[in-house]
N, C-alpha and C. Protein backbone atom coordinates (compact mmCIF):
# COMPACT_ATOMS: atom_id res chain seq x y z
N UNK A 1 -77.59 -8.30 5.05
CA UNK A 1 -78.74 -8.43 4.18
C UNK A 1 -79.71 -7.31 4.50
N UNK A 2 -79.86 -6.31 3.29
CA UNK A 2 -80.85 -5.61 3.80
C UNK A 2 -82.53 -5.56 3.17
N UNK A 3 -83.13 -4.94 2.69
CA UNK A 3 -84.46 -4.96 2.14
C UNK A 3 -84.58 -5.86 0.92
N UNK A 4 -85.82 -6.55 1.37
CA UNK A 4 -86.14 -7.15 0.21
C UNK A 4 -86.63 -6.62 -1.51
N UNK A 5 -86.10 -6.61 -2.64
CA UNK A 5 -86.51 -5.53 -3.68
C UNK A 5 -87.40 -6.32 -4.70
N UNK A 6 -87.67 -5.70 -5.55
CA UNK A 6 -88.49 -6.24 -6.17
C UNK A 6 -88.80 -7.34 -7.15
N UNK A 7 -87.71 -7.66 -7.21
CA UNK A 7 -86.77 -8.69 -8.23
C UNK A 7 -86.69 -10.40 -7.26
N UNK A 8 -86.77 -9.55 -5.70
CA UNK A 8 -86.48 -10.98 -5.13
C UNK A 8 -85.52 -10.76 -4.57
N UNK A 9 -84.37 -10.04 -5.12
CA UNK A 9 -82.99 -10.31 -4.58
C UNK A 9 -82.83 -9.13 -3.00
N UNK A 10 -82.46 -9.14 -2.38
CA UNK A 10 -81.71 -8.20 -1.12
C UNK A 10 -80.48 -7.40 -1.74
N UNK A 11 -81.07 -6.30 -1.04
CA UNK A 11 -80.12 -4.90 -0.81
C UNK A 11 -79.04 -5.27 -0.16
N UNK A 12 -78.41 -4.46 -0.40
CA UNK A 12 -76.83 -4.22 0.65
C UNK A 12 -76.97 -3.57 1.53
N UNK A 13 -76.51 -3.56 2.95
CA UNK A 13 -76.86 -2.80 3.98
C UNK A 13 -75.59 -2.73 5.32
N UNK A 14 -75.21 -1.32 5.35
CA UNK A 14 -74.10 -0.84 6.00
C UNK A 14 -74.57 -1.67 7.72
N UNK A 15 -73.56 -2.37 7.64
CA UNK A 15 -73.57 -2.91 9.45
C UNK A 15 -72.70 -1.69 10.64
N UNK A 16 -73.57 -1.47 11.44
CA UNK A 16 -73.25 -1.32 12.91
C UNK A 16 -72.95 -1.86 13.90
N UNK A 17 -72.80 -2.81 13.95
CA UNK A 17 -72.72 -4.20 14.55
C UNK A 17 -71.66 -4.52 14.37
N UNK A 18 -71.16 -4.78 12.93
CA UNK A 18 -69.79 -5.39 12.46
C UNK A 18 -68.70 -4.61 12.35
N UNK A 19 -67.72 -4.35 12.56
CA UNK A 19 -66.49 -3.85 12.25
C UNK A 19 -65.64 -4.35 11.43
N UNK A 20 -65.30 -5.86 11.58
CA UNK A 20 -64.15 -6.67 10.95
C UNK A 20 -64.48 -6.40 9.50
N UNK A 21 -63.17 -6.88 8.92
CA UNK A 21 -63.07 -7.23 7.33
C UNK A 21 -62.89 -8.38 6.55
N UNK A 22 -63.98 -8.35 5.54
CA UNK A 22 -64.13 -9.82 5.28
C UNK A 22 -63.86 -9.96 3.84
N UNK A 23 -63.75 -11.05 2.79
CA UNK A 23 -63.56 -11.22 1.64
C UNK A 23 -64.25 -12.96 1.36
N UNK A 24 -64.31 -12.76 0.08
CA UNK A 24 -65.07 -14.06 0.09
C UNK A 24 -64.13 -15.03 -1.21
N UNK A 25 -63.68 -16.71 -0.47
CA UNK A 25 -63.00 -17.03 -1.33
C UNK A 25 -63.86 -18.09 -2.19
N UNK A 26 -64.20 -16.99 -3.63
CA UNK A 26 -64.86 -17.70 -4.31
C UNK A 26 -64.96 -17.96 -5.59
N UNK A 27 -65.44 -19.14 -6.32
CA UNK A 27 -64.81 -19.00 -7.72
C UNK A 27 -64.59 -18.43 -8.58
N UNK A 28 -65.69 -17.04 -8.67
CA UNK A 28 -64.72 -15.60 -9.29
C UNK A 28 -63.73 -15.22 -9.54
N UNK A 29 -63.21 -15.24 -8.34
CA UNK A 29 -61.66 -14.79 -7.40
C UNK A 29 -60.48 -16.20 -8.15
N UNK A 30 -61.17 -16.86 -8.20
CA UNK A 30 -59.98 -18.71 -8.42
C UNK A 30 -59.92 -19.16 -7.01
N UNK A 31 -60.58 -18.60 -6.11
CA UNK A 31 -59.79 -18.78 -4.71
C UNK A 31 -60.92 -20.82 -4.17
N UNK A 32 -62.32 -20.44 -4.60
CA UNK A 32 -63.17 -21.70 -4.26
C UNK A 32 -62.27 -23.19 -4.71
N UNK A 33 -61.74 -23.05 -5.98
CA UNK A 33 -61.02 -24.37 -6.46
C UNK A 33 -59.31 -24.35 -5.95
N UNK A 34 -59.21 -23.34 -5.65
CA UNK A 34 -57.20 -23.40 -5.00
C UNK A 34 -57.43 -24.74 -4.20
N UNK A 35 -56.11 -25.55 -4.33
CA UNK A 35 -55.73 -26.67 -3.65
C UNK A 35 -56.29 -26.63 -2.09
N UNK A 36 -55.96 -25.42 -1.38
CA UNK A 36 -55.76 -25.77 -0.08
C UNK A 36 -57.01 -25.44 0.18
N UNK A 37 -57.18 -24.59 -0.21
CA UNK A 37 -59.36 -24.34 -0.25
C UNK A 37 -60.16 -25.65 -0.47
N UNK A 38 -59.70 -26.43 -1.85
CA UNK A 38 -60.41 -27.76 -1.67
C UNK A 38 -59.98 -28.32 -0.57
N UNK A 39 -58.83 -28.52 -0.49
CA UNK A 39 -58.47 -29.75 1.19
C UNK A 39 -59.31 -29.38 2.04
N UNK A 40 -59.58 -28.30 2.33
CA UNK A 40 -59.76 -27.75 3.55
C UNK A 40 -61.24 -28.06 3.63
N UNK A 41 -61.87 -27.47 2.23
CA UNK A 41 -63.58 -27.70 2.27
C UNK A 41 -63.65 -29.36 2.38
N UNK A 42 -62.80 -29.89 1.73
CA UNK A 42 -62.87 -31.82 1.88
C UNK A 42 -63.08 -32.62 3.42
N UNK A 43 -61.73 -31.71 3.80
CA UNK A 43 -61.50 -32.26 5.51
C UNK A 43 -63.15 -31.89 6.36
N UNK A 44 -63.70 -30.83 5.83
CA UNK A 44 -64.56 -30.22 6.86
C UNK A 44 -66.18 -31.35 6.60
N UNK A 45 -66.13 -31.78 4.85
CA UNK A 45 -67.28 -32.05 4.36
C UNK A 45 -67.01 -33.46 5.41
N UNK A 46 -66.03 -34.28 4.93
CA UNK A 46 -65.63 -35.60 5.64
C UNK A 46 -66.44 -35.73 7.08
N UNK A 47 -65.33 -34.45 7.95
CA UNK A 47 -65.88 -34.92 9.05
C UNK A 47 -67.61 -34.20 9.71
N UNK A 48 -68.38 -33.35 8.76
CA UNK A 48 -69.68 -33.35 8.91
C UNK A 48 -70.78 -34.24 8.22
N UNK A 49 -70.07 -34.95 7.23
CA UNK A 49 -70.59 -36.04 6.73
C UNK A 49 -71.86 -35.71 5.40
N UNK A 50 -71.39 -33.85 5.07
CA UNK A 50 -72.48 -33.28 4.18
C UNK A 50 -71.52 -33.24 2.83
N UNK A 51 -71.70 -33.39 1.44
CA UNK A 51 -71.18 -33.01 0.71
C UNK A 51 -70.70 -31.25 0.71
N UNK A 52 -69.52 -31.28 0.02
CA UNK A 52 -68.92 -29.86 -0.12
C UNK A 52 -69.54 -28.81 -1.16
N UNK A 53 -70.50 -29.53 -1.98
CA UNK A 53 -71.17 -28.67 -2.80
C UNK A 53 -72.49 -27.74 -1.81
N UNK A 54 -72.54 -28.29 -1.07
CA UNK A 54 -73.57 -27.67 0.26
C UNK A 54 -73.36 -26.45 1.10
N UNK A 55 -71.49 -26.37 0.32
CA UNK A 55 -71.27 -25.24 1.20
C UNK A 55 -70.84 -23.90 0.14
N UNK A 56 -71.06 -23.01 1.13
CA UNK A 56 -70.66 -21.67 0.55
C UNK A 56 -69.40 -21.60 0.53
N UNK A 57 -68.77 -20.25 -0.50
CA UNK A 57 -67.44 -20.22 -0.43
C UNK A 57 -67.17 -19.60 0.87
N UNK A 58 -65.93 -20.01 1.27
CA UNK A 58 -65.01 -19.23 2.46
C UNK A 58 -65.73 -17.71 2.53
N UNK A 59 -66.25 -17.43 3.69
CA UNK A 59 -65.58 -16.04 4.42
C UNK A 59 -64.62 -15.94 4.75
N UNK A 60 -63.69 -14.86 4.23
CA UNK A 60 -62.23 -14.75 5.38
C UNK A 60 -62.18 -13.56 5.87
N UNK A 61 -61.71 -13.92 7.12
CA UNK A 61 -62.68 -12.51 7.75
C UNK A 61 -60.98 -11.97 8.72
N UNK A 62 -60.79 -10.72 8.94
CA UNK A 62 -59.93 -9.56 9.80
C UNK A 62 -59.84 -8.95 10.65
N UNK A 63 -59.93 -8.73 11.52
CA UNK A 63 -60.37 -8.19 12.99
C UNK A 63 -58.92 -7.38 13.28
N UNK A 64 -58.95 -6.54 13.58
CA UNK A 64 -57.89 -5.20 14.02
C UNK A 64 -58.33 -5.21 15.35
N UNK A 65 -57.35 -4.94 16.00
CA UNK A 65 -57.85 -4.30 17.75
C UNK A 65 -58.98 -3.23 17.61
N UNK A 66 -59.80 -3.79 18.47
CA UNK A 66 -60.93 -3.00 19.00
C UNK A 66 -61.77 -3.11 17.80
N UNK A 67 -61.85 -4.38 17.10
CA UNK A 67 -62.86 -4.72 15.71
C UNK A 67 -63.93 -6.11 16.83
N UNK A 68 -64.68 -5.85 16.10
CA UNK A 68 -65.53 -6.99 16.70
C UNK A 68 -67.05 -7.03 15.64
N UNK A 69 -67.74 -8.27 16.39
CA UNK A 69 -69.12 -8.36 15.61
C UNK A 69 -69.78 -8.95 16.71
N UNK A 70 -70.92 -7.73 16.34
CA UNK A 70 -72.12 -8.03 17.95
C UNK A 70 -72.59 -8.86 17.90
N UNK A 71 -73.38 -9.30 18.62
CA UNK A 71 -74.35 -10.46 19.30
C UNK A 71 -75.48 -10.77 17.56
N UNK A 72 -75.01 -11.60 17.50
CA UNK A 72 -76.04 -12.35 16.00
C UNK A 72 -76.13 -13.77 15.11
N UNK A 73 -76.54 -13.76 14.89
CA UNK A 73 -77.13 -15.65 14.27
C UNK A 73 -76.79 -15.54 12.89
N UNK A 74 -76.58 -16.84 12.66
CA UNK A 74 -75.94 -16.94 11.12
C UNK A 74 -77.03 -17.29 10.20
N UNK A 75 -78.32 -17.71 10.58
CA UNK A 75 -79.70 -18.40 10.17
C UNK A 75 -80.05 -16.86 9.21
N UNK A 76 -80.34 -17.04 8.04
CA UNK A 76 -80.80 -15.89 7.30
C UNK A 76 -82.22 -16.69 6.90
N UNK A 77 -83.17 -16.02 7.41
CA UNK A 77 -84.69 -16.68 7.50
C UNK A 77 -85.14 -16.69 5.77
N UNK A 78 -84.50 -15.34 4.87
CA UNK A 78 -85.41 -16.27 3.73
C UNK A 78 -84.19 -17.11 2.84
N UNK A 79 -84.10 -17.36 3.21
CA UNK A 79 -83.11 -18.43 2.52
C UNK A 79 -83.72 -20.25 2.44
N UNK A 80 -84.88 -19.93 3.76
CA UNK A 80 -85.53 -21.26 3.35
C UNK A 80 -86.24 -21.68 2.20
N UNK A 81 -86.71 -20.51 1.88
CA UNK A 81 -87.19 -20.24 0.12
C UNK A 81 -86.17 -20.40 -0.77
N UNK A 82 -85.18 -20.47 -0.62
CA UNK A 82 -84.31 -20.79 -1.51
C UNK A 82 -83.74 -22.12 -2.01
N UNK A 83 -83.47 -22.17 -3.23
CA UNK A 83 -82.67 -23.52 -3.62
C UNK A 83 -81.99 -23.91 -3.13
N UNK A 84 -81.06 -23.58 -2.58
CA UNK A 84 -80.08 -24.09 -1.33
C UNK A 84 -80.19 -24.39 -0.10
N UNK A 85 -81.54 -23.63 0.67
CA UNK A 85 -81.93 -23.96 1.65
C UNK A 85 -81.17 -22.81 2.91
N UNK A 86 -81.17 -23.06 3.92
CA UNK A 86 -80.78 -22.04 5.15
C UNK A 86 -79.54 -23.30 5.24
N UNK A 87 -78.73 -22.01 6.25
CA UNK A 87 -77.53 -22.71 6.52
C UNK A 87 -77.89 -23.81 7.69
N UNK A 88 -77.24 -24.18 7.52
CA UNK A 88 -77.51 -25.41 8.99
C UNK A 88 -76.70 -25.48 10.00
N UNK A 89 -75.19 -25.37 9.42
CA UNK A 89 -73.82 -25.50 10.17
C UNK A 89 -72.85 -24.73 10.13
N UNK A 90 -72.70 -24.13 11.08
CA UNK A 90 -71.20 -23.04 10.86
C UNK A 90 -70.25 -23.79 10.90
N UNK A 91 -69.24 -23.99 10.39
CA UNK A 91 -67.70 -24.34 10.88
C UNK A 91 -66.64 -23.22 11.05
N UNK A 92 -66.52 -23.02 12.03
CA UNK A 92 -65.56 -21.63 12.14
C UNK A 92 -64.31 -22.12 12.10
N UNK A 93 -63.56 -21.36 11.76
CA UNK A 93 -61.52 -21.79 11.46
C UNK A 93 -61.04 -20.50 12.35
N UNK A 94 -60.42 -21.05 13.37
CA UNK A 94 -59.18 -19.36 13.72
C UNK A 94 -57.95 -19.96 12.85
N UNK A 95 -57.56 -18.42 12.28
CA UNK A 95 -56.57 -19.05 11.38
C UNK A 95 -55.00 -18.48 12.20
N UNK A 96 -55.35 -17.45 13.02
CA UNK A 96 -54.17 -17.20 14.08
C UNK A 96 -54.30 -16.98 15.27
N UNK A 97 -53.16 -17.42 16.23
CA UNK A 97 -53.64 -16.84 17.52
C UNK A 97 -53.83 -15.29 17.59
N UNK A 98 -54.15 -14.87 19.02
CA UNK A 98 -54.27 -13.66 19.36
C UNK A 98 -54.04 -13.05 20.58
N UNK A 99 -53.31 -11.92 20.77
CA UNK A 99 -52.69 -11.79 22.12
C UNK A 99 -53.97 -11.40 22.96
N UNK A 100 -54.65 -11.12 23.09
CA UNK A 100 -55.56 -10.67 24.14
C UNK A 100 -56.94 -10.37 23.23
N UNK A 101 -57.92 -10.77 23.89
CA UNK A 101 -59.74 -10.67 23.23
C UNK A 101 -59.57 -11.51 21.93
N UNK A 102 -60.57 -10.92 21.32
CA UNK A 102 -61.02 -11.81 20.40
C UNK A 102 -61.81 -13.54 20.44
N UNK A 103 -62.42 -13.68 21.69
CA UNK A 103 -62.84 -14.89 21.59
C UNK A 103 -64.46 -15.08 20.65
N UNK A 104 -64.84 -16.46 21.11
CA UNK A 104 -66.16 -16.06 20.57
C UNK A 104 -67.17 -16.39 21.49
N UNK A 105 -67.86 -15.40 21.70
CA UNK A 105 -69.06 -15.76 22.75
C UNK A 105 -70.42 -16.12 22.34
N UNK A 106 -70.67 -17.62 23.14
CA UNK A 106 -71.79 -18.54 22.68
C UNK A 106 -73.02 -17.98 24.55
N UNK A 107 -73.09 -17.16 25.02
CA UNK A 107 -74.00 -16.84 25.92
C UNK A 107 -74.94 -18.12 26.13
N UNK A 108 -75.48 -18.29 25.44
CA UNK A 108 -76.91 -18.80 25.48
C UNK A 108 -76.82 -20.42 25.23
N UNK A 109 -75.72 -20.81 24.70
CA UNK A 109 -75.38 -22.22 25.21
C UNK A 109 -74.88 -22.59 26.67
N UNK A 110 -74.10 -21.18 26.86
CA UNK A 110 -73.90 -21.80 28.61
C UNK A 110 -73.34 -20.20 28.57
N UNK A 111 -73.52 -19.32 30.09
CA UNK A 111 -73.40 -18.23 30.25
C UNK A 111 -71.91 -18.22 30.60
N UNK A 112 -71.02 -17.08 29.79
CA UNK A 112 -69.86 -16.62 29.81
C UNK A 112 -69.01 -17.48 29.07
N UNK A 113 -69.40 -18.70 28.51
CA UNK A 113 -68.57 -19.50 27.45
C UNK A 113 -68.24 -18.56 26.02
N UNK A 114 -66.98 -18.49 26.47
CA UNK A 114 -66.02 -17.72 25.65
C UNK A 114 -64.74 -18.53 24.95
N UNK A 115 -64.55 -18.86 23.79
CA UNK A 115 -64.04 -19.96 23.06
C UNK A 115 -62.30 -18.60 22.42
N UNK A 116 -61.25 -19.01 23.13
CA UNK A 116 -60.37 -17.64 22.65
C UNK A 116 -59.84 -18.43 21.13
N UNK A 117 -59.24 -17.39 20.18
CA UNK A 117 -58.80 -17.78 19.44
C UNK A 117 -57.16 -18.63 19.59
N UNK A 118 -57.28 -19.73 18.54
CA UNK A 118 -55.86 -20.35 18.44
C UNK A 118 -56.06 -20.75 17.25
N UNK A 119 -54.66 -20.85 16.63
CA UNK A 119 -54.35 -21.09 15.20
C UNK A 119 -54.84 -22.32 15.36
N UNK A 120 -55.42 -22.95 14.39
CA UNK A 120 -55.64 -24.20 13.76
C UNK A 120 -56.83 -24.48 15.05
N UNK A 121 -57.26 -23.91 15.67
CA UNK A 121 -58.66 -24.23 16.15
C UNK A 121 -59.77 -24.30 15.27
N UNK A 122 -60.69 -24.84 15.78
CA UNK A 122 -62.02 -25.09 14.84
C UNK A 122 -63.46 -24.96 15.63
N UNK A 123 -64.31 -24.11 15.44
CA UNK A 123 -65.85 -24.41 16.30
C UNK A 123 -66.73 -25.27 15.13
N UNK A 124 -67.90 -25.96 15.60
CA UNK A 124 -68.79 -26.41 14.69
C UNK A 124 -70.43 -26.32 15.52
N UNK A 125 -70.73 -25.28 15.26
CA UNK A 125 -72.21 -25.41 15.85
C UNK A 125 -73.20 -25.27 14.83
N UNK A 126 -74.72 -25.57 15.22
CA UNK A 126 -75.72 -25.62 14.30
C UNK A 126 -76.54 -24.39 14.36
N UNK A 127 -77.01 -24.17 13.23
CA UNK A 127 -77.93 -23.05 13.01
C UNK A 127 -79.23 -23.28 12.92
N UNK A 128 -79.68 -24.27 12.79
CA UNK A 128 -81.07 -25.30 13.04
C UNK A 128 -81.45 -26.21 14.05
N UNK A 129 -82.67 -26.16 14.32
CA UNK A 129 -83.39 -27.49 14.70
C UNK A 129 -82.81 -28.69 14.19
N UNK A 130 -82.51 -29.41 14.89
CA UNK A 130 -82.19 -31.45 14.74
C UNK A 130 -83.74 -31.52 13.71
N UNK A 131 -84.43 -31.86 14.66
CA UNK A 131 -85.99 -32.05 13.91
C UNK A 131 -86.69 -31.06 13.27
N UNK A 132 -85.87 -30.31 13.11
CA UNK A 132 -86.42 -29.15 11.61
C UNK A 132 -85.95 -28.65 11.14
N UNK A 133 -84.88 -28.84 10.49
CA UNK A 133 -83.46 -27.78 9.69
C UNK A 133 -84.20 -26.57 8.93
N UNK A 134 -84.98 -26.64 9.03
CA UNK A 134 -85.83 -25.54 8.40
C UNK A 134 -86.05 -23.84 9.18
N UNK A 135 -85.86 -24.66 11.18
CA UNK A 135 -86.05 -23.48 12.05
C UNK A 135 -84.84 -23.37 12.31
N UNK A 136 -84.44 -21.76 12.72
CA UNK A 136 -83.94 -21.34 13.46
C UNK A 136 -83.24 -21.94 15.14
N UNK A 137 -82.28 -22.00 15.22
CA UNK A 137 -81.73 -22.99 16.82
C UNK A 137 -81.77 -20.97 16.90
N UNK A 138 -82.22 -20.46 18.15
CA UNK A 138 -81.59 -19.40 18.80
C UNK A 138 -80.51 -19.65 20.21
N UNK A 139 -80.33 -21.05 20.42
CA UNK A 139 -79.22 -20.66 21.32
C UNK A 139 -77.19 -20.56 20.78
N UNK A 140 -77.36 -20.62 19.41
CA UNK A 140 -76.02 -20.44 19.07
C UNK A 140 -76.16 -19.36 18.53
N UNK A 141 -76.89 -17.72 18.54
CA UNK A 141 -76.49 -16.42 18.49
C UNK A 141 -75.37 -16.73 19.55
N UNK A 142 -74.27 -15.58 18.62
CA UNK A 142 -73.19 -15.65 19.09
C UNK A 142 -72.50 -14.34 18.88
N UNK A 143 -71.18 -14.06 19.19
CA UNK A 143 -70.29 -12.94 18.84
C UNK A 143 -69.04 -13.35 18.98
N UNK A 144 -68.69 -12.15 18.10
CA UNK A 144 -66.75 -12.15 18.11
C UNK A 144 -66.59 -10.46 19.32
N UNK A 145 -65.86 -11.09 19.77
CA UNK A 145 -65.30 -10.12 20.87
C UNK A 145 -64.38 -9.34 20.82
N UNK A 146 -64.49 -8.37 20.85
CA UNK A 146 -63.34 -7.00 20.39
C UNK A 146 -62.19 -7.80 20.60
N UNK A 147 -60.95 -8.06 20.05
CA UNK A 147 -59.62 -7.99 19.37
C UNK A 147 -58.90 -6.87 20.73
N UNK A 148 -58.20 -7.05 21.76
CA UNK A 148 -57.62 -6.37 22.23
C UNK A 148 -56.36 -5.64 22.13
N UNK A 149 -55.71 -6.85 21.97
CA UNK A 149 -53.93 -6.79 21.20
C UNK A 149 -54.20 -8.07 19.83
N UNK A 150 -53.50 -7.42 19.07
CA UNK A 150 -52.83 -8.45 18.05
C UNK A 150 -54.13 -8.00 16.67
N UNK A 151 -54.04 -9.23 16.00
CA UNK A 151 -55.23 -9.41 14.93
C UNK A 151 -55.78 -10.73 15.03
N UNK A 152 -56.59 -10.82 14.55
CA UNK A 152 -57.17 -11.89 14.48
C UNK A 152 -57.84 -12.19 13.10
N UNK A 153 -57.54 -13.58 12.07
CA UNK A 153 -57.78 -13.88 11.13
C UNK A 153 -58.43 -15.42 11.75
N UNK A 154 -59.75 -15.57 10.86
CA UNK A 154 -60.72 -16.91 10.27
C UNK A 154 -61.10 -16.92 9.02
N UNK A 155 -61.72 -17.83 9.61
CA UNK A 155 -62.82 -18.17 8.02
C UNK A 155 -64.14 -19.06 8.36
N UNK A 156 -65.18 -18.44 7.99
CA UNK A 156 -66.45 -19.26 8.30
C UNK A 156 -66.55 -19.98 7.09
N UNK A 157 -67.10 -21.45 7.28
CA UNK A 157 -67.60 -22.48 6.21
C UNK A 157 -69.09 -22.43 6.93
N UNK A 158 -70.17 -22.25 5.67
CA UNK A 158 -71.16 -22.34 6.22
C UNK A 158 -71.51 -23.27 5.57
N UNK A 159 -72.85 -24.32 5.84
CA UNK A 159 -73.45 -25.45 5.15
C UNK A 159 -74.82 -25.45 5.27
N UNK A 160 -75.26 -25.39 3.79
CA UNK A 160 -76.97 -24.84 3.53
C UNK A 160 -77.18 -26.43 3.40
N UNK A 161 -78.40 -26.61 3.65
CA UNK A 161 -79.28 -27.78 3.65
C UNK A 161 -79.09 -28.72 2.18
N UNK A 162 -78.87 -27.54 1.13
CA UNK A 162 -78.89 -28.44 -0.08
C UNK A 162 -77.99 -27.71 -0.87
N UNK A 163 -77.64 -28.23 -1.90
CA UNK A 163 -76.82 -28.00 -2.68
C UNK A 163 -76.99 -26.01 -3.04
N UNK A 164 -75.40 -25.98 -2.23
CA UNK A 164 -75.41 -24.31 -2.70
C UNK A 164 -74.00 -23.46 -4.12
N UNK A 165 -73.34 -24.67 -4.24
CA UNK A 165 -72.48 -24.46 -5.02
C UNK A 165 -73.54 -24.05 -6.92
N UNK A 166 -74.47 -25.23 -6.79
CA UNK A 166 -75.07 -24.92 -8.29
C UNK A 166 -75.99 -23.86 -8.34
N UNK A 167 -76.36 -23.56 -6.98
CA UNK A 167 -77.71 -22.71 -6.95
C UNK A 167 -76.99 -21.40 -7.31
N UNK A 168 -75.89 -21.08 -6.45
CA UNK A 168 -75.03 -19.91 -6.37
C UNK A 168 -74.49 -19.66 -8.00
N UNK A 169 -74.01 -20.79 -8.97
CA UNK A 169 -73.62 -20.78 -10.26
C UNK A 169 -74.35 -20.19 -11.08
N UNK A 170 -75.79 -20.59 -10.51
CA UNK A 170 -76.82 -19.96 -11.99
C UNK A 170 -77.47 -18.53 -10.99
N UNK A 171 -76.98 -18.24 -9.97
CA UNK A 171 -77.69 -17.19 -9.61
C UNK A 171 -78.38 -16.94 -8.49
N UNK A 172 -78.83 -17.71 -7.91
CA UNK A 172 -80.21 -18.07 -7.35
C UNK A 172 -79.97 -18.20 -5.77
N UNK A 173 -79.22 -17.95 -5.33
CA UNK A 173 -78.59 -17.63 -3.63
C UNK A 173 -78.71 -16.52 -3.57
């Protein structure tokens, strides 16, 4: 996300930080309504107990050896202004293992907790305050860790406070 313009909406802005490659599976694409995309958003809504319209479409994200993404928070601050609200909940998916690196480092929940990738693993941490979904949690800044051998494929499910499927339809995310 880069500068705010005049319209309201944010610029695009080249990351230094990020390396990996990402795509977004979303109803554009056909990819938000594919079968296994619904299961998958179903299983996740179930067991966070938020409806699936709350969430954004899939990131699916690529990591090549020696790809990584630095130290950063998933909380995008103006988004509380928004119809949808700030995210609240990451659900991360590893979608394969990986021979060496690639974990994800949570520092600041506990020092050197490093989570490695495995197929069909899952993280779920919060991007908010319990008693204020509105703030920022800063102890789940986090990172993906350079990819040593192999690749590494996920997918982030993120979950905004309120309904982001209609907001995103007419525009307004």
């Amino acid at each position: 996300v880069g500068t705010k313009m005049a319209d309201g909406s944010y610029s695009a802005k080249e990351s230094t930080t990020r390396t990996s490659e990402n795509a977004w599976c979303s109803a554009k694409t056909g990819c938000r309504n594919d079968d296994i995309a619904t299961r998958v958003r179903d299983r996740i809504s179930k067991l966070v107990q938020i409806q699936s319209r709350n969430f954004e479409d899939f990131q699916m994200l690529k990591y090549d050896e020696w790809q990584f993404y630095a130290l950063h928070h998933d909380y995008i601050p103006h988004q509380v202004d928004r119809a949808s609200g700030p995210r609240i909940l990451t659900f991360f998916l590893y979608l394969s293992d990986v021979e060496e690196g690639g974990g994800t480092g949570l520092n600041r929940i506990n020092e050197g907790l490093v989570v490695n990738p495995k197929k069909g693993k899952a993280l779920l941490w919060p991007s908010v305050l319990n008693y204020d979904p509105t703030v920022k949690d800063g102890r789940t800044t986090h990172e993906a860790i350079a990819v040593e051998k192999g690749t590494k494929f996920a997918a982030n499910a993120w979950i905004h406070l309120y309904d982001n499927a209609e907001t995103q339809k007419r525009g307004c995310t």
